[in-house]
N, C-alpha and C. Protein backbone atom coordinates (compact mmCIF):
# COMPACT_ATOMS: atom_id res chain seq x y z
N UNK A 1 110.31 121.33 94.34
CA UNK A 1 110.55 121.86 93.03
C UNK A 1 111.92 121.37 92.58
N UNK A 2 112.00 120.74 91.53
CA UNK A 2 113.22 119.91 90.94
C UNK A 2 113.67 120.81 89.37
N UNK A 3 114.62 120.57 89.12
CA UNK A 3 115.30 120.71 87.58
C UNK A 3 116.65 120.82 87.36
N UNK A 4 116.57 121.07 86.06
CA UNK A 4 118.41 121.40 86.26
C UNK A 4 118.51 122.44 85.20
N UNK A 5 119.62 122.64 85.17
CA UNK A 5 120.77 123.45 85.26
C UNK A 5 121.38 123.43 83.71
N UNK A 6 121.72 123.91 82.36
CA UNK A 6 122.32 124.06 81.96
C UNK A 6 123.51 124.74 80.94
N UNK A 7 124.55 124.81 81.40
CA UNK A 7 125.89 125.65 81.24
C UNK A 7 126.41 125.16 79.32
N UNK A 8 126.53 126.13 78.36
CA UNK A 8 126.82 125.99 77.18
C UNK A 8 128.00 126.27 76.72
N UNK A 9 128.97 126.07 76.80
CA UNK A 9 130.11 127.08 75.92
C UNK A 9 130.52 126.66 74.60
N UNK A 10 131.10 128.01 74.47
CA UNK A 10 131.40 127.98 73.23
C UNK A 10 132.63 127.10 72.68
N UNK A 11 133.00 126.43 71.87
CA UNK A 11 133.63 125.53 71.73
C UNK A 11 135.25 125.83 71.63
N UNK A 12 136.58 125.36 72.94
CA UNK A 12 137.63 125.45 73.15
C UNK A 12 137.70 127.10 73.56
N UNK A 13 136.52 127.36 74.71
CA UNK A 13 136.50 128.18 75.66
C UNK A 13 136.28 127.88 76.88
N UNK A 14 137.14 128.43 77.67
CA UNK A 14 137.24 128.59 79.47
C UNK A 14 136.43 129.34 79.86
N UNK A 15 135.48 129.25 80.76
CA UNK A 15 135.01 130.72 81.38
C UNK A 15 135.95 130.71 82.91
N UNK A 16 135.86 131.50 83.28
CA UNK A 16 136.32 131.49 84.65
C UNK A 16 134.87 132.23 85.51
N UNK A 17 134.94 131.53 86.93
CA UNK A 17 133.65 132.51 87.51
C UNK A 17 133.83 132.41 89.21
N UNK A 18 133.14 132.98 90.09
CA UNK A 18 132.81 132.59 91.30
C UNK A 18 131.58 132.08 91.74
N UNK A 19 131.76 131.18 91.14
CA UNK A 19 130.37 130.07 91.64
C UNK A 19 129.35 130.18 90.95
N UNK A 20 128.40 128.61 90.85
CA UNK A 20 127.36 128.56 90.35
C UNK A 20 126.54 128.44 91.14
N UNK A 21 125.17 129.31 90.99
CA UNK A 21 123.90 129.34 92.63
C UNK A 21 123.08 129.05 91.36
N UNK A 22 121.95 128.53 91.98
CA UNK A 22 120.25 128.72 91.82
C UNK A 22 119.58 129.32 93.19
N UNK A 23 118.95 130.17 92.60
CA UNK A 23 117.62 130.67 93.46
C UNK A 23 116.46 130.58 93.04
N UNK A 24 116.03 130.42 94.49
CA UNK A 24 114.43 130.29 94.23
C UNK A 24 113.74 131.49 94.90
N UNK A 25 113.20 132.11 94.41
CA UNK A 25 112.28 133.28 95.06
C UNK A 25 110.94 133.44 95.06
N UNK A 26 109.95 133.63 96.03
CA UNK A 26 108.73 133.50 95.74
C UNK A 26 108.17 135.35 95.94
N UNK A 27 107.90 135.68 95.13
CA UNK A 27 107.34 137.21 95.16
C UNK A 27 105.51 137.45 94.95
N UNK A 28 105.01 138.30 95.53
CA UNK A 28 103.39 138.66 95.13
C UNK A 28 103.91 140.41 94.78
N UNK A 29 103.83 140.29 93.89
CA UNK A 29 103.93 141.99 92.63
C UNK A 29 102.63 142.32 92.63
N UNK A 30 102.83 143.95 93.05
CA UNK A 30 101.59 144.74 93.26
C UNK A 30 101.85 145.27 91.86
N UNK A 31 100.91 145.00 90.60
CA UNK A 31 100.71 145.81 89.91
C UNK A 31 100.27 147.50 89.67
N UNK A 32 100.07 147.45 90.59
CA UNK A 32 100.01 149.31 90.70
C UNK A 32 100.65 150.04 91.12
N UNK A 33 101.33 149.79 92.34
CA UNK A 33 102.66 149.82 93.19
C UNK A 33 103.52 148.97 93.15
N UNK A 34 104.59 149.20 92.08
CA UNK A 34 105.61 148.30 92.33
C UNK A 34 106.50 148.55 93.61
N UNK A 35 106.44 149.41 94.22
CA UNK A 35 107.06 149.31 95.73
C UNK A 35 106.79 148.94 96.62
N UNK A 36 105.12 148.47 96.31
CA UNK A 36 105.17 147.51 97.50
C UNK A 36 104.98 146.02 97.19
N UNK A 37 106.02 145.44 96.62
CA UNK A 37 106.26 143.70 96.08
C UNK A 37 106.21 143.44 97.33
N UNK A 38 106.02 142.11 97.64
CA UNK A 38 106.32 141.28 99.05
C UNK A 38 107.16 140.04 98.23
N UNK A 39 108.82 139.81 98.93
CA UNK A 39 108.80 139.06 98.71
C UNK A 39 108.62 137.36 100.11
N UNK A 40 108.22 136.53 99.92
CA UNK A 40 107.56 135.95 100.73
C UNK A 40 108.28 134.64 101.10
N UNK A 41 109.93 134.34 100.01
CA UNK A 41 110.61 133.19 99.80
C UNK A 41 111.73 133.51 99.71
N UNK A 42 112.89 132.97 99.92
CA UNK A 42 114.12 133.11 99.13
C UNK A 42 114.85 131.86 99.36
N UNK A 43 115.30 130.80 98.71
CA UNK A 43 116.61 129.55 98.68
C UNK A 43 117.31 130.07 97.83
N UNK A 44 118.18 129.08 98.21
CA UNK A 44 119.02 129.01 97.31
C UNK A 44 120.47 127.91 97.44
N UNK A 45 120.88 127.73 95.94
CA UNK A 45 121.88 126.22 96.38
C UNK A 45 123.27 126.82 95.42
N UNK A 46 123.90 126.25 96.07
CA UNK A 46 125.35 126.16 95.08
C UNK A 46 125.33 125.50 94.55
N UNK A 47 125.77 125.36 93.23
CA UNK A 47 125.51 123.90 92.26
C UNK A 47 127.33 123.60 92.06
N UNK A 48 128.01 124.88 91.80
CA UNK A 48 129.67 124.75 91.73
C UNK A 48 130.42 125.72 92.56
N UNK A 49 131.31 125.28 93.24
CA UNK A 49 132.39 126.22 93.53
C UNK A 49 132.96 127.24 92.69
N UNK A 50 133.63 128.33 93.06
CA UNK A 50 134.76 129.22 92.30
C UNK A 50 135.61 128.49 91.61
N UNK A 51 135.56 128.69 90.43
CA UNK A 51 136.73 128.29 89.64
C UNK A 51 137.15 128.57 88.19
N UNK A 52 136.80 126.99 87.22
CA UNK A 52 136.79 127.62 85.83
C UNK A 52 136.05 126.18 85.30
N UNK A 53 135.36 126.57 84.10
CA UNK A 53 134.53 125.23 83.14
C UNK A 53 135.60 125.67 81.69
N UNK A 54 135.70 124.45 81.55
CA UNK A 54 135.64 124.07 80.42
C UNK A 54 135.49 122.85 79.89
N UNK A 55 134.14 122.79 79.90
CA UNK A 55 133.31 122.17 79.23
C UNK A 55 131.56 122.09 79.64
N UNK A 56 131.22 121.62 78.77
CA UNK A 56 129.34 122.00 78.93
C UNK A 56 129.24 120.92 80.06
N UNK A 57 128.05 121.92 80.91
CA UNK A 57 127.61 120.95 82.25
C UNK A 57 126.63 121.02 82.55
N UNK A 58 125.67 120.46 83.11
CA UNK A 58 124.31 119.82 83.69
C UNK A 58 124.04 119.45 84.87
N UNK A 59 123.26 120.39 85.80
CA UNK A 59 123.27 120.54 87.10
C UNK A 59 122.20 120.31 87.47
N UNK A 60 121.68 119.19 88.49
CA UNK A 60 120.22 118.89 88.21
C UNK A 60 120.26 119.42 90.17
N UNK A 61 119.03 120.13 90.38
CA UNK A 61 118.49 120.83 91.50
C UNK A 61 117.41 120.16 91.92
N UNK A 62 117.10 120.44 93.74
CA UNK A 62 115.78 120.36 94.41
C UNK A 62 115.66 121.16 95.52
N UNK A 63 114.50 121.72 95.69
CA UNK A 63 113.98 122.33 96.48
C UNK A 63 113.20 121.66 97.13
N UNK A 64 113.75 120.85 98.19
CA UNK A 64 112.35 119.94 98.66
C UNK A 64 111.36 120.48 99.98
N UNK A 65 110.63 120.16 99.81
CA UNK A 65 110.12 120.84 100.83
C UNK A 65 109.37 122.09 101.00
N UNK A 66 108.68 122.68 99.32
CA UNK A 66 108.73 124.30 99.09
C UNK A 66 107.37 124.47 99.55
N UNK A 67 107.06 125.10 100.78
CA UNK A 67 105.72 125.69 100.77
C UNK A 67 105.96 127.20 100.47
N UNK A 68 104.99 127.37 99.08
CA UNK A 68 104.45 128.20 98.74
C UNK A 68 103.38 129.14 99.57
């Protein structure tokens, strides 16, 4: 599973943050019981370190390997 990533700001703004993740989660939701979800997956990637943007960015991701 591939894509990316993208971060917008508003123009001659900083954000500051602790890191950029993607996750991937694979869940089966019991519609009748929501307490009993299974979830059955979890990744996940860092795309940025802690720090600060300023400026718009584009983070392209893969999950290789995803059995569902």
């Amino acid at each position: 599973m591939k894509g990316k990533v993208f971060i917008t700001l508003n123009k001659g703004k900083q954000v500051d943050h602790i890191g950029v993740r993607i996750e991937l989660i694979g869940q089966i939701e019991n519609l009748i019981d929501p307490k009993q979800n299974i979830t059955f997956l979890t990744l996940a990637k860092d795309l940025e370190p802690p720090g600060s943007l300023t400026d718009n960015m584009a983070y392209d991701f893969l999950f290789a390997k995803v059995e569902k």
